[in-house]
PDB file of N, CA and C in Angstrom:
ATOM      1  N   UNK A   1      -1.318 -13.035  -2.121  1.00  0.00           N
ATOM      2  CA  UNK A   1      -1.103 -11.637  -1.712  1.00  0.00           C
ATOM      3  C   UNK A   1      -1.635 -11.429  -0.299  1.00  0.00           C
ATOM      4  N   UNK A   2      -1.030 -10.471   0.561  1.00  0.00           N
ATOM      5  CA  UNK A   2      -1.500 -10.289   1.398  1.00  0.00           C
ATOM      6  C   UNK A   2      -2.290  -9.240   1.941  1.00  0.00           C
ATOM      7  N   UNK A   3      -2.708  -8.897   3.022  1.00  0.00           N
ATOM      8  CA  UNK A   3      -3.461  -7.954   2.829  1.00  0.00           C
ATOM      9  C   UNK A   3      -2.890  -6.730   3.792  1.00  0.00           C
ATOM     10  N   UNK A   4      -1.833  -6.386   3.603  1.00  0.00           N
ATOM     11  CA  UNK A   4      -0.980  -5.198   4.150  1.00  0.00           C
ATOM     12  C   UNK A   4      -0.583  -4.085   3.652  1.00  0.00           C
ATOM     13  N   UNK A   5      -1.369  -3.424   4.158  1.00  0.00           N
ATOM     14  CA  UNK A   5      -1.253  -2.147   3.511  1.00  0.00           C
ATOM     15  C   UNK A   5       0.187  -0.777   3.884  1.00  0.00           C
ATOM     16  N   UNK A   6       1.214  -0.780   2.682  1.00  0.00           N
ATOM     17  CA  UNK A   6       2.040  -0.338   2.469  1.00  0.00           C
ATOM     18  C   UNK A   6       1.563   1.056   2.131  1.00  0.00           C
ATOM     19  N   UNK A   7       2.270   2.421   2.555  1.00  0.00           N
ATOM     20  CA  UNK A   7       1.904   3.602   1.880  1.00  0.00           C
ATOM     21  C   UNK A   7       3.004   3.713   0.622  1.00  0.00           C
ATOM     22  N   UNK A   8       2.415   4.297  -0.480  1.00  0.00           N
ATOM     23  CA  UNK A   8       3.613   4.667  -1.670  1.00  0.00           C
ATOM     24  C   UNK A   8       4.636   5.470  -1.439  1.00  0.00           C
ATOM     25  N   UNK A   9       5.274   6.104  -2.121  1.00  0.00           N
ATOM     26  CA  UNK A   9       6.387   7.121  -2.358  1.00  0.00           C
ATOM     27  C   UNK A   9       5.407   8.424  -2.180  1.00  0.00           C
ATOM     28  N   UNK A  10       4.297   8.333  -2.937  1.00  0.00           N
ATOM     29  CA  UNK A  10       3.263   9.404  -3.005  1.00  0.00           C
ATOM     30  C   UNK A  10       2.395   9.855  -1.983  1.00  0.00           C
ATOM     31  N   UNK A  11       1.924   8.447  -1.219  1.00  0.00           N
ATOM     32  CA  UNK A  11       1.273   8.287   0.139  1.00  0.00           C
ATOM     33  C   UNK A  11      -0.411   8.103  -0.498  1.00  0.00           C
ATOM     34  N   UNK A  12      -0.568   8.297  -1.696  1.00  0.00           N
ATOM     35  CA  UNK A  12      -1.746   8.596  -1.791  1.00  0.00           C
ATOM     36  C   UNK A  12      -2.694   7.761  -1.749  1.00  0.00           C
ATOM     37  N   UNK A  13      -2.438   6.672  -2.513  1.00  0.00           N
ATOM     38  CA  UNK A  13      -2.970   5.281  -2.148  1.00  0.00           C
ATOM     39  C   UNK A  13      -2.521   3.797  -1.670  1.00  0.00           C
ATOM     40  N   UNK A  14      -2.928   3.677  -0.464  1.00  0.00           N
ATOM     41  CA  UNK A  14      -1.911   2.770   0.174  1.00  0.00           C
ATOM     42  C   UNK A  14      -2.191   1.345  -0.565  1.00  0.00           C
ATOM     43  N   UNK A  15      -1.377   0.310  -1.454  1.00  0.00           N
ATOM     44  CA  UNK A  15      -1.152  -0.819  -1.874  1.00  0.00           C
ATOM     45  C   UNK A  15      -1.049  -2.054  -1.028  1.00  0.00           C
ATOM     46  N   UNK A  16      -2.085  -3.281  -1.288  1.00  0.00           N
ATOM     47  CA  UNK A  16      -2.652  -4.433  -0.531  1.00  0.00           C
ATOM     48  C   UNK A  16      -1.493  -5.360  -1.409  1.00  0.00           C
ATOM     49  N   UNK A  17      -0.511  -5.593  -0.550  1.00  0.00           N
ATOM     50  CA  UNK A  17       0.248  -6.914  -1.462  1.00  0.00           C
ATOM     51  C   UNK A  17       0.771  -7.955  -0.360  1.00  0.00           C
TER      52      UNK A  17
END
C-alpha cells in the first residue's frame, strides 16, 4: 500500500492506499 492520501466522496477522512 501506499501512502497517498486520496479524499472520499465524503471528504471526511482522507484514505492511505
Amino acid at each position: 500500500h501506499n501512502t497517498i492520501k486520496k479524499p472520499q466522496a465524503q471528504g471526511r477522512r482522507p484514505i492511505c492506499i
